[in-house]
Structures are given as C-alpha cells and as structure tokens.
Protein backbone atom coordinates (compact mmCIF):
# COMPACT_ATOMS: atom_id res chain seq x y z
CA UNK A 1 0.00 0.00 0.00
CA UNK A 2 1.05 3.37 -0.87
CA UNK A 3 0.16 6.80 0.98
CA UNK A 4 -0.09 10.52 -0.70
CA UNK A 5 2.40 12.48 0.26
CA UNK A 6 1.99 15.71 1.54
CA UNK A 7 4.91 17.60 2.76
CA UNK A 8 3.87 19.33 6.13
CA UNK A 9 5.98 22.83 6.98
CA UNK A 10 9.17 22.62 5.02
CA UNK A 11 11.86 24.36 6.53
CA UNK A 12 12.34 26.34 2.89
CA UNK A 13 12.49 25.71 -0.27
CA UNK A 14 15.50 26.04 -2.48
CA UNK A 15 15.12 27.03 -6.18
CA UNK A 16 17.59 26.49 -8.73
CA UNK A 17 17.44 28.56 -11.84
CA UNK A 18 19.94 28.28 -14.99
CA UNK A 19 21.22 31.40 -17.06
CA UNK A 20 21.30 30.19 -20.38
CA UNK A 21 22.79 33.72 -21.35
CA UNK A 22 25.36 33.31 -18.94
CA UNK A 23 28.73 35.88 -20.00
CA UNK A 24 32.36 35.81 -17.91
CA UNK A 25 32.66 39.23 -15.59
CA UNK A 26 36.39 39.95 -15.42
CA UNK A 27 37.45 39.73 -11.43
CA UNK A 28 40.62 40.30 -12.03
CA UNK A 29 41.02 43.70 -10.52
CA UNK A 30 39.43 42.97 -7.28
CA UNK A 31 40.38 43.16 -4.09
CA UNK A 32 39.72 39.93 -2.32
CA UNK A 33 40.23 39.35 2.18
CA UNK A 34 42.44 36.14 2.83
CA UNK A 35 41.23 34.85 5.55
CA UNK A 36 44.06 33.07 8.24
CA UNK A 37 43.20 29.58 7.57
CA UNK A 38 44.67 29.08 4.04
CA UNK A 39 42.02 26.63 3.52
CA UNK A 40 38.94 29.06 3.67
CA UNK A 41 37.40 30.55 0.62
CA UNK A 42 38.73 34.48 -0.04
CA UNK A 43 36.09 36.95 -0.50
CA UNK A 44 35.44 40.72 -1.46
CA UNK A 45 34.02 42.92 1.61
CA UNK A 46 30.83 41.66 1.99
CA UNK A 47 29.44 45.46 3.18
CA UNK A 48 29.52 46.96 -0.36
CA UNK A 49 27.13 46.00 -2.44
CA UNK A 50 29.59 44.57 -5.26
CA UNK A 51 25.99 43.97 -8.05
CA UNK A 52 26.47 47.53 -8.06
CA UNK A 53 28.98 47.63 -9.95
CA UNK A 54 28.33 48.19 -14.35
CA UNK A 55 30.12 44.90 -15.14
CA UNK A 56 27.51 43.17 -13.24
CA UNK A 57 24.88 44.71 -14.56
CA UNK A 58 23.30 42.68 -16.88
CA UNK A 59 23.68 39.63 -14.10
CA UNK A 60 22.11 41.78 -11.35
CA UNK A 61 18.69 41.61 -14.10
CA UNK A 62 19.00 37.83 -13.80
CA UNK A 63 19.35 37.37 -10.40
CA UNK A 64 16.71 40.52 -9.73
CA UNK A 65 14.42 38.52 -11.92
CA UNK A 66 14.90 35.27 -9.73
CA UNK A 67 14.67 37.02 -6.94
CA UNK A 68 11.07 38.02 -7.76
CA UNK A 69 10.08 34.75 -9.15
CA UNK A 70 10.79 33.27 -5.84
CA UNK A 71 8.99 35.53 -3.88
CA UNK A 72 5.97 36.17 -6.02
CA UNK A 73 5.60 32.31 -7.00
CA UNK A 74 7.84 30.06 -4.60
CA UNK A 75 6.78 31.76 -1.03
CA UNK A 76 4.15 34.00 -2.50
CA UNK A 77 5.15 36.90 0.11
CA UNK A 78 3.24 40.04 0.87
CA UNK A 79 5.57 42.93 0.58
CA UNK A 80 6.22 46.28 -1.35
CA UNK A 81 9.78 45.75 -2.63
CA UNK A 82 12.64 44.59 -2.00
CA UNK A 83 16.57 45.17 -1.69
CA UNK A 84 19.69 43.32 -2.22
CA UNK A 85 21.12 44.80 1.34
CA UNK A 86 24.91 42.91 0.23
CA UNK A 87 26.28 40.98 -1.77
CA UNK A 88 30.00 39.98 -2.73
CA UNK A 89 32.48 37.95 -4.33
CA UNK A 90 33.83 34.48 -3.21
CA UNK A 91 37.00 32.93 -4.62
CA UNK A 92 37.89 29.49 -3.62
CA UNK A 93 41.13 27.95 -4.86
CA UNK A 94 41.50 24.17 -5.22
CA UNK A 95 41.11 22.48 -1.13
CA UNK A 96 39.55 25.29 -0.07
CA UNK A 97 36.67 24.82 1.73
CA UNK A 98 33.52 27.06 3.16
CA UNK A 99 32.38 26.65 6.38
CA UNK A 100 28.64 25.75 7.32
CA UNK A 101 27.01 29.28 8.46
CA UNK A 102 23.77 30.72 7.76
CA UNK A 103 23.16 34.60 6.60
CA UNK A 104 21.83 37.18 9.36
CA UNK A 105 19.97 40.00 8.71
CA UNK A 106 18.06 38.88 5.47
CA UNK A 107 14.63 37.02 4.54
CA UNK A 108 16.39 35.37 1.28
CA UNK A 109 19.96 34.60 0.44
CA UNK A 110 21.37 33.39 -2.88
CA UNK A 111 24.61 32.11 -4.71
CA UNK A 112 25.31 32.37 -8.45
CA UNK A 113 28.44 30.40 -9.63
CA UNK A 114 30.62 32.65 -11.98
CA UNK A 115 32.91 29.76 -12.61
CA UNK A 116 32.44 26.46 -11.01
CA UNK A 117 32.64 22.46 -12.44
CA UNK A 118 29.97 20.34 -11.57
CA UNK A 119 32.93 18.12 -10.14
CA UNK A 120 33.64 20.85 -7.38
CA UNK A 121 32.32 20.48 -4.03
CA UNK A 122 28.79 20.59 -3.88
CA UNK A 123 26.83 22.94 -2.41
CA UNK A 124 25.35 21.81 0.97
CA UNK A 125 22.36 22.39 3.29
CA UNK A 126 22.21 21.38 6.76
CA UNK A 127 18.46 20.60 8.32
CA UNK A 128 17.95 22.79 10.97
CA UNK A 129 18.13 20.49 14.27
CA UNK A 130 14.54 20.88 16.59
CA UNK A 131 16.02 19.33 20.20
CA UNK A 132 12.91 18.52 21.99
CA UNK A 133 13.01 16.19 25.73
CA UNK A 134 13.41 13.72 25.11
CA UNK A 135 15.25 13.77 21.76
CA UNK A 136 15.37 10.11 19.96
CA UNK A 137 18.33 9.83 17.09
CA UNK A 138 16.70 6.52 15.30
CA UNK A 139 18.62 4.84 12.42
CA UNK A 140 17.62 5.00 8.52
CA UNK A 141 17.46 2.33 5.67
CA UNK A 142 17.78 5.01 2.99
CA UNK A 143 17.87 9.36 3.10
CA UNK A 144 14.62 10.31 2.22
CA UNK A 145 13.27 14.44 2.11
CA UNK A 146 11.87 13.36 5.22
CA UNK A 147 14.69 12.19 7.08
CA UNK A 148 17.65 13.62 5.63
CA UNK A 149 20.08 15.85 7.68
CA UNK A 150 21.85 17.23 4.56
CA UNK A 151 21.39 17.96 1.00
CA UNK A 152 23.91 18.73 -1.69
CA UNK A 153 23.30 20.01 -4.77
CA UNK A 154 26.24 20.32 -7.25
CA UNK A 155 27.77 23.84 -8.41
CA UNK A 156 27.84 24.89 -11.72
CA UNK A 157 28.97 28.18 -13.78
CA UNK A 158 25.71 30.12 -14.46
CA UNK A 159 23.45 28.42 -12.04
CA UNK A 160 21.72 30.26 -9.10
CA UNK A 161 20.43 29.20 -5.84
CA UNK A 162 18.25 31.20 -3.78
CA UNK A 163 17.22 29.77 -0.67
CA UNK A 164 15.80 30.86 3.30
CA UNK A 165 18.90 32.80 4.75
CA UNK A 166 18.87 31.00 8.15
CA UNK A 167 19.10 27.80 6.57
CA UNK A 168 22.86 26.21 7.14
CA UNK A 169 24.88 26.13 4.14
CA UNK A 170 28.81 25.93 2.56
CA UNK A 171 30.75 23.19 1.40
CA UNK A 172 33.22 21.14 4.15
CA UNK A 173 34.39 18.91 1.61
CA UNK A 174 37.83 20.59 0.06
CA UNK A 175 37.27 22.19 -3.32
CA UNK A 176 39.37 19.55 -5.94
CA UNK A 177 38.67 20.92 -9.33
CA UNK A 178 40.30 23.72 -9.83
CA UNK A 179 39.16 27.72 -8.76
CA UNK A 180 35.71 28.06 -7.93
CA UNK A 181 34.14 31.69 -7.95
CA UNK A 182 30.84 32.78 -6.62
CA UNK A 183 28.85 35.80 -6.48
CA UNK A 184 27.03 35.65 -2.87
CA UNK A 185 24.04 38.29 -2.11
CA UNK A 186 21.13 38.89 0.65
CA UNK A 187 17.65 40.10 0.23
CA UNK A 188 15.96 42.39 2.78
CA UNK A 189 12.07 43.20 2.13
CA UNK A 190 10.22 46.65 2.14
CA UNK A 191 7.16 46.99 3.16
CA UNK A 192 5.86 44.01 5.55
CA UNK A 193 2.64 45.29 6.47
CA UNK A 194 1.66 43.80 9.79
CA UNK A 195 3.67 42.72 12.29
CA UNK A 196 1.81 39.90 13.81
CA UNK A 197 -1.31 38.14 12.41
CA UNK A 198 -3.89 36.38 14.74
C-alpha cells in the first residue's frame, strides 16, 4: 500500500534557476580578504554591495528577476519591494573549503556560480536540528526528504540558488577541481505590512 504524500511545513524551499545567457565578468582587478586559515574561501568585503557595480549589470537583471520569481511564486510573500542589502564575491582555490554558516539580517539569500565544475564540491544544506526532551536519534534504511540531515546540490557556472537565509549552508568537503568563484548576495524586504497576524 502506498500513501499521498503531503509535505507538512518545510523548513524552505531552495530554487535552482539556470542562465542560459550566462557571460564571464572579469574579477581580475578585485580586491579579495584572505582569511588566516589558508584553507577558507577568499572573499570581497561583503558590506559593499559589489551587483552595483556596471560589469555586473546585466547579471544583477538575472538574479533581480529570480529574486522576484521566488517571492511572487515560490513563497508568495506580501511585501512592497525589496533590496539586495549585500552581496559579494567568493574565490575558492582548489582544497579550499567554506564553512557551514547561515546569513543574518536577510529574509532570502542566494549564490550564483561565476565559474564552477559540476565536479567541485557541492553545495550543501544542513536541516535545521529541533532538540525537543526527550530527543530520539533513530537509524535510517535510505535518506529520504523526510529524514535527511543534509542535501547537496552540485555547483555549476551560471546556475543560481536562492534559498531561506537561516538555513545552514557551505561546502566542508575541500574544493578539488580547480578555482571556484561565486557571487554571494542577501535580500531584505520593504514593506511588511503587519507585524503579527492572529
């Protein structure tokens, strides 16, 4: 016998969507933080808005139009506008890796891969963990969407991700193919309306 499924409160949804007009941005001229640990992923300072910039201007259109396809039709929410409050280059060199961290101060986050081989380390969520008393850890036969812990999803040049900001993300497993570049950003939304419904 087989049930319907019906999934009941996701934590979020991800959405990947492809640029098939994808174009190269030169980099080359920017300045990029190295961070102590050799390992980590460089980035540009992630308080200037770098998608204001010309050279990304035809790629800010993309992502601005993903941006509102996800709200409008993924989460369908009520609000007046919306701003991309950062956003910012990442530069990972082959074993780098990214630590698992979630995004503060934004309602939507988002990664599009400037350069990236799907043989790279994937891109990884981690299930935010609900501790209740007591907590039982029980074994499974097979990772379902109902069980799983984490999800990868491989990165590719031209492909975006948008996704909940406080949901867990980066890659842990070292980068082996190569550079990897990515253009991070946050979304903040205008206009909420009310702050509390009944």
């Amino acid at each position: 016998m087989q049930g319907e499924i019906r999934p009941l409160f996701p934590a979020g949804a991800l959405v990947r969507y492809v640029n098939q007009g994808h174009q190269p941005v030169s980099i080359a001229d920017l300045k990029f933080d190295q961070s102590d640990d050799s390992s980590i992923t460089s980035s540009t300072d992630s308080g200037v808005n770098i998608l204001e910039e010309p050279r990304f201007k035809k790629l800010t259109e993309f992502i601005n139009e993903c941006i509102t396809d996800y709200l409008d039709n993924i989460v369908s929410y009520k609000y007046d506008s919306y701003t991309i409050v950062h956003a910012w280059v990442n530069r990972a060199a082959e074993g780098n890796i990214q630590p698992m961290h979630l995004h503060g101060n934004s309602i939507i986050s988002g990664v599009y891969y400037l350069q990236a081989d799907k043989s790279n380390a994937p891109l990884i969520f981690e299930k935010i963990e609900i501790n209740t008393s007591p907590y039982l850890a029980i074994s499974t036969r097979k990772q379902t969407l109902f069980n799983a812990n984490r999800m990868a999803f491989p990165a590719e040049t031209g492909i975006c991700f948008l996704f909940p900001s406080n949901i867990r993300h980066g890659y842990d497993i070292p980068n082996t193919c190569g550079e990897r570049i990515s253009l991070a950003f946050n979304v903040m939304l205008n206009g909420l309306g009310k702050f509390y419904y009944l």
